[in-house]
N, C-alpha and C. Protein backbone atom coordinates (compact mmCIF):
# COMPACT_ATOMS: atom_id res chain seq x y z
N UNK A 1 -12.35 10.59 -24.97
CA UNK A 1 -13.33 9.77 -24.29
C UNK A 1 -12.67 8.53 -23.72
N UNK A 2 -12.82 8.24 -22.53
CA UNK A 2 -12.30 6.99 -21.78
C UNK A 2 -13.23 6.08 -22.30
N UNK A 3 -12.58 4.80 -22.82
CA UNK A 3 -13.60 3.66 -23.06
C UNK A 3 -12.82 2.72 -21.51
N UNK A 4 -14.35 1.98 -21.26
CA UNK A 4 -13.86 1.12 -19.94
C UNK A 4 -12.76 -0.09 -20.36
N UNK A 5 -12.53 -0.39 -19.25
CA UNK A 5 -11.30 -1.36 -19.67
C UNK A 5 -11.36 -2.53 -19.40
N UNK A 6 -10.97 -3.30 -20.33
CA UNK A 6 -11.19 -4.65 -20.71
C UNK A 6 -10.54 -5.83 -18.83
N UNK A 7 -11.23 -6.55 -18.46
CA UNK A 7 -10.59 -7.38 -17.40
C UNK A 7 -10.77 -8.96 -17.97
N UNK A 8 -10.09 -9.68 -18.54
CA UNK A 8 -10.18 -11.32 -18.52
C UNK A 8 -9.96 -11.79 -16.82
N UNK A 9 -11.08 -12.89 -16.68
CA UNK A 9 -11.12 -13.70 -15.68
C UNK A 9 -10.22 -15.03 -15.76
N UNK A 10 -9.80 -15.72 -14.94
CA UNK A 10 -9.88 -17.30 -14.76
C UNK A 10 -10.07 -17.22 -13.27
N UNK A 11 -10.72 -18.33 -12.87
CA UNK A 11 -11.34 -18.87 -11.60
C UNK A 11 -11.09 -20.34 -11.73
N UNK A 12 -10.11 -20.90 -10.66
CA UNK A 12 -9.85 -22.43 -11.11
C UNK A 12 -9.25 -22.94 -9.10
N UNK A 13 -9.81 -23.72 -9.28
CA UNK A 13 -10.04 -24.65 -7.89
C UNK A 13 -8.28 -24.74 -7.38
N UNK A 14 -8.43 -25.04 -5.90
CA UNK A 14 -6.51 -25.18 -5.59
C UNK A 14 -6.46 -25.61 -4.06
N UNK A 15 -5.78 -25.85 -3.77
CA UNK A 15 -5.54 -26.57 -2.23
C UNK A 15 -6.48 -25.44 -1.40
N UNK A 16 -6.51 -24.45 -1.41
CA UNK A 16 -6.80 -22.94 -0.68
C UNK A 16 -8.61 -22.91 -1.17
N UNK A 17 -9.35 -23.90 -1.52
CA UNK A 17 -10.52 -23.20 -1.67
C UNK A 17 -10.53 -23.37 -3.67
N UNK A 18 -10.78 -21.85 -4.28
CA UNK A 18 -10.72 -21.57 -5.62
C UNK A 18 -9.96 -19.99 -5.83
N UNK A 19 -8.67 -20.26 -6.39
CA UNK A 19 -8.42 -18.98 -6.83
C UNK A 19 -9.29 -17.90 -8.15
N UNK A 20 -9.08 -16.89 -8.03
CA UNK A 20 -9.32 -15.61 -9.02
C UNK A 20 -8.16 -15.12 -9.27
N UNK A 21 -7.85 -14.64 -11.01
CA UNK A 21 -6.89 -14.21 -11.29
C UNK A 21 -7.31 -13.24 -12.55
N UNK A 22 -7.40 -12.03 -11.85
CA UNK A 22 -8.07 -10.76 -13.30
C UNK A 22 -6.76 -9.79 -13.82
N UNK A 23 -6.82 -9.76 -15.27
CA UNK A 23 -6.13 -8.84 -15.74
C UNK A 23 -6.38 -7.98 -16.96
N UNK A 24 -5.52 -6.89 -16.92
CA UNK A 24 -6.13 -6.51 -18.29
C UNK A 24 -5.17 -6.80 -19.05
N UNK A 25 -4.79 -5.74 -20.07
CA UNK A 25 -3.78 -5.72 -21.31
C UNK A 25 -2.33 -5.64 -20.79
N UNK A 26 -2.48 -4.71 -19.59
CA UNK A 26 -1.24 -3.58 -18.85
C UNK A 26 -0.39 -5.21 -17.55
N UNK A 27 -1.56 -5.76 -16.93
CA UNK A 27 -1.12 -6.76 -16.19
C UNK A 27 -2.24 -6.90 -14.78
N UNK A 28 -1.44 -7.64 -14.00
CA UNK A 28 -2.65 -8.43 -13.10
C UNK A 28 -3.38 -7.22 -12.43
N UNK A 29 -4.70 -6.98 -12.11
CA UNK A 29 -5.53 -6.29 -11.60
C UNK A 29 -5.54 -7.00 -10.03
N UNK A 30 -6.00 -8.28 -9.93
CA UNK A 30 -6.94 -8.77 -9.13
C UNK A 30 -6.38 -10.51 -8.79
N UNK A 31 -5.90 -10.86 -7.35
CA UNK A 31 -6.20 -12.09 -7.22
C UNK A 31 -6.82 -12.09 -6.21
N UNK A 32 -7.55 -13.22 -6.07
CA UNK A 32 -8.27 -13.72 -4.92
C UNK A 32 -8.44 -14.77 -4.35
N UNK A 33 -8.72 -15.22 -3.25
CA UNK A 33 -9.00 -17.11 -3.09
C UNK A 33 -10.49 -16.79 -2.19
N UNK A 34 -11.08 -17.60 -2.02
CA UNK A 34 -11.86 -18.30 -1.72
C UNK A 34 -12.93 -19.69 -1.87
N UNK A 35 -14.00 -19.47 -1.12
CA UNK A 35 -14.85 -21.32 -1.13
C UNK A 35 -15.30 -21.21 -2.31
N UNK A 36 -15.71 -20.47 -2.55
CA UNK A 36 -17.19 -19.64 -3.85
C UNK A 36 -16.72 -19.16 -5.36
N UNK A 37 -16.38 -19.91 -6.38
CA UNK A 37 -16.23 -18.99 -7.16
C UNK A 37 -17.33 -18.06 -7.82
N UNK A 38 -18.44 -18.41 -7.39
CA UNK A 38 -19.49 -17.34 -8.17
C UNK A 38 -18.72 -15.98 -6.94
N UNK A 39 -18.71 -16.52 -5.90
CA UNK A 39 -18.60 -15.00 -4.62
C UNK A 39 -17.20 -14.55 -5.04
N UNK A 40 -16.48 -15.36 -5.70
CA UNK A 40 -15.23 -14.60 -5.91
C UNK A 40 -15.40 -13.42 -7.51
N UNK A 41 -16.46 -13.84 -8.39
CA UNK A 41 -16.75 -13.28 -9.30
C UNK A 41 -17.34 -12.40 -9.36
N UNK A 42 -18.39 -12.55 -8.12
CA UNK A 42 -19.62 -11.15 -7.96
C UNK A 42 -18.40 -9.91 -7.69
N UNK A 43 -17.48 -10.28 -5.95
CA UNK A 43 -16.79 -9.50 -5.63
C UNK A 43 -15.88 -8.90 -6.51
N UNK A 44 -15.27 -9.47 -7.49
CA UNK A 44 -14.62 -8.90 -8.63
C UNK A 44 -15.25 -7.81 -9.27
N UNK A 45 -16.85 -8.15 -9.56
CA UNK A 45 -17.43 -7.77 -10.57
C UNK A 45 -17.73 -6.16 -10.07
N UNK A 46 -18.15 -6.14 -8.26
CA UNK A 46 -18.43 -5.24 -7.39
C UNK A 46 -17.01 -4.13 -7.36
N UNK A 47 -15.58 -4.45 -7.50
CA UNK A 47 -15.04 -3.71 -7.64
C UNK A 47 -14.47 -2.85 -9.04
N UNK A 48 -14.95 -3.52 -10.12
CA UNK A 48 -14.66 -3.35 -11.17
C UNK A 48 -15.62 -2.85 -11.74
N UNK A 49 -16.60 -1.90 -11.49
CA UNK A 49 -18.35 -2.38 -12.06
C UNK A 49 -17.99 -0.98 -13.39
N UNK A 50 -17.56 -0.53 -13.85
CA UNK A 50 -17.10 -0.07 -15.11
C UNK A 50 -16.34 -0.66 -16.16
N UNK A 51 -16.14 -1.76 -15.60
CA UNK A 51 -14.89 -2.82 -16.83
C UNK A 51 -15.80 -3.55 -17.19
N UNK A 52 -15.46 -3.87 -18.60
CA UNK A 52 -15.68 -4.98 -19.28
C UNK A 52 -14.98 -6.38 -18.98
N UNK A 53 -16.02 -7.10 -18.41
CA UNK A 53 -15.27 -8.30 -17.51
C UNK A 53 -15.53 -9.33 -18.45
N UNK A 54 -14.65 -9.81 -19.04
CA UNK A 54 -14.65 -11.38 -19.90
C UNK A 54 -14.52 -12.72 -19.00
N UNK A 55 -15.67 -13.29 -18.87
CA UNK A 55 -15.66 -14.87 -17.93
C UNK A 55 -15.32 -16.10 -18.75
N UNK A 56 -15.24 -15.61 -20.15
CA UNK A 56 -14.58 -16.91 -21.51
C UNK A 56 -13.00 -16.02 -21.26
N UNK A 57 -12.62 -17.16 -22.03
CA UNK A 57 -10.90 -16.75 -22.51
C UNK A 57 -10.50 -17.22 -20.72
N UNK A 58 -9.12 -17.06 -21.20
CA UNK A 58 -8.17 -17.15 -19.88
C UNK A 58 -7.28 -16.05 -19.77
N UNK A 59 -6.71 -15.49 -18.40
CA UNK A 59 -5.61 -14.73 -18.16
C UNK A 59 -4.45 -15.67 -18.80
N UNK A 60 -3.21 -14.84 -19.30
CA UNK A 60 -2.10 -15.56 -19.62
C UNK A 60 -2.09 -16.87 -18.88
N UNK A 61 -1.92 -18.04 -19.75
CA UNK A 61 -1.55 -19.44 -19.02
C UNK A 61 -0.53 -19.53 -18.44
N UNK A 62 0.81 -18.45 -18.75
CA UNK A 62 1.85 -18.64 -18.14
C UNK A 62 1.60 -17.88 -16.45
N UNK A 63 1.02 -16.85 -16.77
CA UNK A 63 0.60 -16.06 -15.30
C UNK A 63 -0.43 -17.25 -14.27
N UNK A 64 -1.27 -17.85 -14.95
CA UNK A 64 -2.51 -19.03 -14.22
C UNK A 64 -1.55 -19.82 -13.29
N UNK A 65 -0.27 -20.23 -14.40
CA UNK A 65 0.30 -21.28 -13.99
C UNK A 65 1.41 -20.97 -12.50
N UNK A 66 1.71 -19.75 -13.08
CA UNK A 66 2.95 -19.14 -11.60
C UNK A 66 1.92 -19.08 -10.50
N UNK A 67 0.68 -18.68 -10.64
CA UNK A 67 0.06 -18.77 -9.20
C UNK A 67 -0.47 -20.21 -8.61
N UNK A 68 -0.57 -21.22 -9.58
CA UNK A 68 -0.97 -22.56 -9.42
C UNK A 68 0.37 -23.02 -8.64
N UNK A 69 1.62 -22.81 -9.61
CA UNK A 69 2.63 -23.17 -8.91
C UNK A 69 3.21 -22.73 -7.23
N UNK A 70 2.60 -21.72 -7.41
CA UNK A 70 2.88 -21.09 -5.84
C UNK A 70 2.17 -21.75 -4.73
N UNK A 71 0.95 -22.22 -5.20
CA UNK A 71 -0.33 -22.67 -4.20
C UNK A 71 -0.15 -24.46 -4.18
N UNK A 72 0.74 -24.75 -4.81
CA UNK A 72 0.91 -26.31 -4.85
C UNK A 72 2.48 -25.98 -4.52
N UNK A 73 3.02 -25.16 -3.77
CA UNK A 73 4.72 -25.34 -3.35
C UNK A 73 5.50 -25.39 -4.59
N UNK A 74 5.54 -25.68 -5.72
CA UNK A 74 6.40 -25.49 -6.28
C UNK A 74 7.37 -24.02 -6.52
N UNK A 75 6.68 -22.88 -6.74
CA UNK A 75 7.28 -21.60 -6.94
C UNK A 75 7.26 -20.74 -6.08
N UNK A 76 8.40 -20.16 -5.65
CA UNK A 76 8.23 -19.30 -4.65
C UNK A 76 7.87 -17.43 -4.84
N UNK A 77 8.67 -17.30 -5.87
CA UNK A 77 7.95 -15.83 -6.40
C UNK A 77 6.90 -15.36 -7.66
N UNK A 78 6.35 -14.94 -7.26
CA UNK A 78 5.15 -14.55 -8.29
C UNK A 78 5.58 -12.93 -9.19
N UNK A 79 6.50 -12.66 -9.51
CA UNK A 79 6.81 -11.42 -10.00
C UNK A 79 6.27 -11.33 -11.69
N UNK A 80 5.16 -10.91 -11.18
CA UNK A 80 3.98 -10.31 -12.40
C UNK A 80 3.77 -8.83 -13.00
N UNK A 81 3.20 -8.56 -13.75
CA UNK A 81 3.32 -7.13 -14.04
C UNK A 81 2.02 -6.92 -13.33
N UNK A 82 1.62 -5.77 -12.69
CA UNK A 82 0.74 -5.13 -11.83
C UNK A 82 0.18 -4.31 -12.22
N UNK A 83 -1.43 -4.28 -12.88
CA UNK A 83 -2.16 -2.61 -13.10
C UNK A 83 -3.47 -2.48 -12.11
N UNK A 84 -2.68 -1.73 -11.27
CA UNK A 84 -3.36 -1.32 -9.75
C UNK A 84 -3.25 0.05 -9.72
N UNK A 85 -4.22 0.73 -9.39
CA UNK A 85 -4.69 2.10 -8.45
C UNK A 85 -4.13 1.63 -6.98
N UNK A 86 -3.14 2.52 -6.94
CA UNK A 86 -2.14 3.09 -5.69
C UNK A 86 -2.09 4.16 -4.98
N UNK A 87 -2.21 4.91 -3.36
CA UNK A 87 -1.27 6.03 -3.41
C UNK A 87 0.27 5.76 -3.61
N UNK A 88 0.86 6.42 -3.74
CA UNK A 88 2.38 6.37 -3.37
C UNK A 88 2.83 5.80 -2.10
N UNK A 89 2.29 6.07 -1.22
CA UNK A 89 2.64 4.75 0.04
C UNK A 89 2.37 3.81 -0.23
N UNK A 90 1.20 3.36 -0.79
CA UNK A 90 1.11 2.09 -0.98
C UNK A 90 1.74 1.24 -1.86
N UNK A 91 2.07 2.07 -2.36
CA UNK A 91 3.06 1.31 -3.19
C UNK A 91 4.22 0.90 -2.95
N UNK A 92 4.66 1.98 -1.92
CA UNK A 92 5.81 1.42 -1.31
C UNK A 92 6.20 0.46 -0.45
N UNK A 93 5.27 0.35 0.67
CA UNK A 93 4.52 -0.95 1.22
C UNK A 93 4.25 -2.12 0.34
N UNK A 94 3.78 -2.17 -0.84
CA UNK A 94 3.39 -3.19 -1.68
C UNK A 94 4.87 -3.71 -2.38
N UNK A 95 5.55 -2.58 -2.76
CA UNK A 95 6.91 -3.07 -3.29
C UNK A 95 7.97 -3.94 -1.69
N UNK A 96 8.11 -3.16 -0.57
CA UNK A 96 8.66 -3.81 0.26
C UNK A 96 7.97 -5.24 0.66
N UNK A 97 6.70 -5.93 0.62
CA UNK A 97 5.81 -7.10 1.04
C UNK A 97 6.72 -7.88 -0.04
N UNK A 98 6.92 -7.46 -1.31
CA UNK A 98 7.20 -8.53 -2.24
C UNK A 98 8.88 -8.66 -2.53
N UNK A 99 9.53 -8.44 -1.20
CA UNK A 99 11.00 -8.35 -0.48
C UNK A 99 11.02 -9.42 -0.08
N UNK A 100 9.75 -9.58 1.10
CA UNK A 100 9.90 -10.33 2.27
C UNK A 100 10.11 -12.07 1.85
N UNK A 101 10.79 -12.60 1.96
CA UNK A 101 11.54 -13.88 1.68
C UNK A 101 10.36 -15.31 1.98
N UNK A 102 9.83 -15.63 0.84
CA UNK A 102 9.04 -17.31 1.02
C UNK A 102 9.45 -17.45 2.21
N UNK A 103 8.31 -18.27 2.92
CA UNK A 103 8.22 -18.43 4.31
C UNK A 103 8.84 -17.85 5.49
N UNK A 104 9.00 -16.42 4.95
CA UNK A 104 9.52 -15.21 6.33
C UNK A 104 8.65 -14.80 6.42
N UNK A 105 8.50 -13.97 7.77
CA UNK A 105 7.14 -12.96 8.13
C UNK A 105 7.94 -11.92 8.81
N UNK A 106 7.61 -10.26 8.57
CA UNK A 106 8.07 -9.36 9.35
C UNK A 106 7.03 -8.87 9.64
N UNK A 107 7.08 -8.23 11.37
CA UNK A 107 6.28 -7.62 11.22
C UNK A 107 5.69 -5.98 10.71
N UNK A 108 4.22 -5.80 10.99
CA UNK A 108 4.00 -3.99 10.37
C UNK A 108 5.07 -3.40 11.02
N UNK A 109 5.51 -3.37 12.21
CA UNK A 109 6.62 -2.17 12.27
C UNK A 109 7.99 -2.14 11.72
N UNK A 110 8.48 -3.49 11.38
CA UNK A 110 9.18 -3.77 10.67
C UNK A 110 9.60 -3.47 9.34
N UNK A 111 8.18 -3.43 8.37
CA UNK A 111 8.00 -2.88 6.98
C UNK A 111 7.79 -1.17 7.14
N UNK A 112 7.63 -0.64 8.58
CA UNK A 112 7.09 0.78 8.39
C UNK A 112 8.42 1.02 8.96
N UNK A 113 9.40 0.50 9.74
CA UNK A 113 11.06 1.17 9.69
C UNK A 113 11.77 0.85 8.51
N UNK A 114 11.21 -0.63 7.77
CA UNK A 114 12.27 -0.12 6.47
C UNK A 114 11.67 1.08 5.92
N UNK A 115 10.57 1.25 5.50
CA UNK A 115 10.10 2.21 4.38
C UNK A 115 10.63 3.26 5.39
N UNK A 116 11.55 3.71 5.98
CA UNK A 116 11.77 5.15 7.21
C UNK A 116 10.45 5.74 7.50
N UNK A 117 9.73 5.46 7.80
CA UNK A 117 8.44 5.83 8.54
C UNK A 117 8.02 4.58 10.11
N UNK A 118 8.68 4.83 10.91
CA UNK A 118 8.56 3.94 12.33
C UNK A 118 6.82 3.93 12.66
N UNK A 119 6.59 5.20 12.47
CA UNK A 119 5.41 5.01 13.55
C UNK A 119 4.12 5.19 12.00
N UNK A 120 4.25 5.08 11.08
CA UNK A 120 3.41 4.41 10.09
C UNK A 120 2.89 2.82 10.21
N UNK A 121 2.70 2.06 11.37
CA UNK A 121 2.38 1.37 11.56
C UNK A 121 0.66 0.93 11.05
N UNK A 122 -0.33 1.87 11.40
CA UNK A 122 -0.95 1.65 10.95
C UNK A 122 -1.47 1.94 9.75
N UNK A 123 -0.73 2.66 8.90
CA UNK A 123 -1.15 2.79 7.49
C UNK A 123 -0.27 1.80 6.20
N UNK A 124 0.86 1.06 7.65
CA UNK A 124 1.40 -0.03 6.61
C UNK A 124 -0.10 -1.20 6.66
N UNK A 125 -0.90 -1.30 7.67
CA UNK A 125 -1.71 -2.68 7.97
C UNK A 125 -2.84 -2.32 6.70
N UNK A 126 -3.45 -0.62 6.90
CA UNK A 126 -4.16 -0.44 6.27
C UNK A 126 -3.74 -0.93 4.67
N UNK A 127 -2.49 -0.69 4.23
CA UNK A 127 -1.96 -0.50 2.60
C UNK A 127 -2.30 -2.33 2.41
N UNK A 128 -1.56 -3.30 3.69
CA UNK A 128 -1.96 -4.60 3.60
C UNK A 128 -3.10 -5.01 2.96
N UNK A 129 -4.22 -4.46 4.06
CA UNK A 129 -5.56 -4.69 4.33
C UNK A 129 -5.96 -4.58 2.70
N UNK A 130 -5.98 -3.41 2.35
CA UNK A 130 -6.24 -2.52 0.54
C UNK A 130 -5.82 -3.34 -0.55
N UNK A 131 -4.73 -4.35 -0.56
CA UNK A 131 -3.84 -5.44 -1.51
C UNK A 131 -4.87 -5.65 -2.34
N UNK A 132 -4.99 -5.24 -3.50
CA UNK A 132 -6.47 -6.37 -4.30
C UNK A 132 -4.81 -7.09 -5.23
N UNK A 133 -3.99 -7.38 -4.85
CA UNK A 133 -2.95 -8.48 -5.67
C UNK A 133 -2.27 -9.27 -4.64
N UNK A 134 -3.08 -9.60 -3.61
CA UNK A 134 -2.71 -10.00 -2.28
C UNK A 134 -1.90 -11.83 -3.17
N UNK A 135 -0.89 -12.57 -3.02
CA UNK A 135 -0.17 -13.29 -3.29
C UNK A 135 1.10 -12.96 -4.09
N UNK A 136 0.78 -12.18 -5.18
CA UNK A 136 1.88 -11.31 -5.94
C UNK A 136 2.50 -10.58 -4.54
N UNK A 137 1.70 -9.58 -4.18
CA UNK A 137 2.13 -8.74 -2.99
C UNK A 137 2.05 -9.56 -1.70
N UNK A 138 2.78 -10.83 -0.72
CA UNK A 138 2.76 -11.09 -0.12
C UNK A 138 2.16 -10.87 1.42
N UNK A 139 0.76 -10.30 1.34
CA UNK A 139 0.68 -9.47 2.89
C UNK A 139 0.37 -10.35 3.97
N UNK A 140 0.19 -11.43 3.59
CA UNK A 140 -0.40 -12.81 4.44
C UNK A 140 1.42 -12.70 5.30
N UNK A 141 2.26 -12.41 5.13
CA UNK A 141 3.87 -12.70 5.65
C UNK A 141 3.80 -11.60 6.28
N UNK A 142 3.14 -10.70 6.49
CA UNK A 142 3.04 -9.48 7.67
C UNK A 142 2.40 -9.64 8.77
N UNK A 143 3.08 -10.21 10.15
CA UNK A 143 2.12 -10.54 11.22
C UNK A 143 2.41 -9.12 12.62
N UNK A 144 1.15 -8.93 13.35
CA UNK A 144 1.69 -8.12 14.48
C UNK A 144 3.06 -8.34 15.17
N UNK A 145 3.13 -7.49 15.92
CA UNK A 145 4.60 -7.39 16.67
C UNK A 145 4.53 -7.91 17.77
N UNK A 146 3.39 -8.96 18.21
CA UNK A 146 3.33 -9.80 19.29
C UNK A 146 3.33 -11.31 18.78
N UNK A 147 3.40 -11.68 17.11
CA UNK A 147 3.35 -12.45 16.52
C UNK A 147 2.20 -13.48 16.13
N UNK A 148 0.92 -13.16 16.86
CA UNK A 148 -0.53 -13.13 16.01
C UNK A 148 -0.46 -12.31 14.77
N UNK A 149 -1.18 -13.49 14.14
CA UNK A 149 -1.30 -13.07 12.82
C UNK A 149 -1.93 -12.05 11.99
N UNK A 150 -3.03 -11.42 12.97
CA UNK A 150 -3.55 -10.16 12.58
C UNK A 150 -4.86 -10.30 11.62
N UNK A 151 -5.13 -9.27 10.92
CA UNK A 151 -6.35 -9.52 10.27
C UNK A 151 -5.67 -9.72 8.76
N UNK A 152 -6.56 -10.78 8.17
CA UNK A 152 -6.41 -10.76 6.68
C UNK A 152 -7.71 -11.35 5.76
N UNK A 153 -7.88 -10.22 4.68
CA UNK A 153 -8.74 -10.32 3.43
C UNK A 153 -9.54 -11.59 3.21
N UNK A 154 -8.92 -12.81 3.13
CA UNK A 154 -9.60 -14.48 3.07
C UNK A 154 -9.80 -14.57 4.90
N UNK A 155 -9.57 -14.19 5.70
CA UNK A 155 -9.63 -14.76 6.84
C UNK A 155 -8.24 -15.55 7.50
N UNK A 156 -8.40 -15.29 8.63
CA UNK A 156 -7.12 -15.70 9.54
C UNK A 156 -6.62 -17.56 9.48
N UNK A 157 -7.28 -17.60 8.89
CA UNK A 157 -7.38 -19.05 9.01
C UNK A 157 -6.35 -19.88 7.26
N UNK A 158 -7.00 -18.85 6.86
CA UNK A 158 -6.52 -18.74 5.40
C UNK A 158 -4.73 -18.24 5.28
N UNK A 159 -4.81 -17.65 5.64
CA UNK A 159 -3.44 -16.58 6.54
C UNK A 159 -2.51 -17.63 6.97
N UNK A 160 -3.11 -18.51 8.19
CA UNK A 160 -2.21 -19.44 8.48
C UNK A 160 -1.93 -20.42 7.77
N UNK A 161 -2.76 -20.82 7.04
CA UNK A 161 -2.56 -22.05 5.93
C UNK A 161 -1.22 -21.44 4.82
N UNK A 162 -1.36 -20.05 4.75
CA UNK A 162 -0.40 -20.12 3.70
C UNK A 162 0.86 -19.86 4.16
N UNK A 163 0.66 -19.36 5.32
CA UNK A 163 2.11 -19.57 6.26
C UNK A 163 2.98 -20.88 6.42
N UNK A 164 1.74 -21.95 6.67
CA UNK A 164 2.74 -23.33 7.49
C UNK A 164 2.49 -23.53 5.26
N UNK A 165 1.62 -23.61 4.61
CA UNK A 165 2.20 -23.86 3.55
C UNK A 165 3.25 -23.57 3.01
N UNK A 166 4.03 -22.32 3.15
CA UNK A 166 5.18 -21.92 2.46
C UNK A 166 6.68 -22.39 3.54
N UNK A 167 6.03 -22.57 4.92
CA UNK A 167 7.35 -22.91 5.63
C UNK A 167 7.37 -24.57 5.66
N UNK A 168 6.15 -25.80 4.97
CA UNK A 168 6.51 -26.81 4.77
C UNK A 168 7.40 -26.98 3.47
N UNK A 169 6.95 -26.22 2.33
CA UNK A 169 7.67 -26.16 0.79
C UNK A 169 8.77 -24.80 0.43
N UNK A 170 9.56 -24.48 1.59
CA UNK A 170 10.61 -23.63 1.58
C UNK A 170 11.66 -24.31 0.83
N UNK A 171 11.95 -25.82 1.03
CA UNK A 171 13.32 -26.30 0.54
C UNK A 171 12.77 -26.56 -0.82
N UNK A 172 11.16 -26.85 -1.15
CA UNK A 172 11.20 -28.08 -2.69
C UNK A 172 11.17 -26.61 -3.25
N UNK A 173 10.92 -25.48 -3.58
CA UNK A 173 10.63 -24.29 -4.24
C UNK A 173 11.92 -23.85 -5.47
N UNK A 174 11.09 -23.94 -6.38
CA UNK A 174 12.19 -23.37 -7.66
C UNK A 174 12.59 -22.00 -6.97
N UNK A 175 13.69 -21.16 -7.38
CA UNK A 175 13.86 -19.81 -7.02
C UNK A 175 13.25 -19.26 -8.84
């Protein structure tokens, strides 16, 4: 018998609005930003609606803190443990995003000739688009091949903020 699986929340305010940071036992499920943390909680709650979602307790403080640090310039990589539902492309896409170098951007055709698939272009945007670990997995650093920024999950606006954010705090960044 499958028993559902446990998700701890934290939801805590940050230059970007209010982040979300869900995980279970295995590792991060879920980040998010937005204005709303109730809307960041419902939407959690909407993709998860078989888990046992804990809104007491905290995700690891050390995990809270690497994404705090990222969103205030101090840290540049977020390398977390990940328990995500994947295909196999996407994963591969998701492993190449978290390549792409603090304040670099390549674009989709770029990530769909490394992965040797050229004309996978649009199922690299789609695998983007799908990120529910969007900051761990960098997809905000994936812009079109005309260098608009394209569509992203928080909004385009959001997208750019974390762009000129990571290319103002490229030099202060711990490695």
């Amino acid at each position: 018998m499958n028993h559902p699986r446990t998700i701890t929340v934290t939801i805590a305010p940050c230059r970007f609005g209010y982040f979300l940071i869900a995980a279970t036992e295995r590792g991060v499920c879920a980040v998010a930003l937005g204005d709303d943390p109730d809307m960041l909680q419902d939407d959690l709650e909407r993709r998860f609606r078989t888990a046992i979602i804990r809104h007491t307790g905290h995700v690891s403080d050390n995990w809270t803190a690497m994404i705090h640090g990222y969103l205030n310039g101090v840290q540049k990589s977020l390398d977390l443990p990940l328990d995500v539902t994947a295909t196999p492309f996407q994963r591969l896409v998701w492993e190449a995003l978290r390549t792409i170098p603090y304040g670099a951007t390549q674009t989709y055709r770029e990530v769909a000739q490394r992965l040797g698939h050229p004309y996978a272009v649009r199922a690299v945007a789609r695998a983007c688009a799908s990120n529910p670990v969007a900051l761990i997995v960098p997809c905000h650093r994936v812009v079109r091949a005309d260098g608009n920024l394209g569509g992203y999950q928080w909004g385009i606006e959001r997208k750019r903020a974390l762009l000129e954010h990571e290319a103002a705090h490229i030099q202060l960044c711990a490695s």
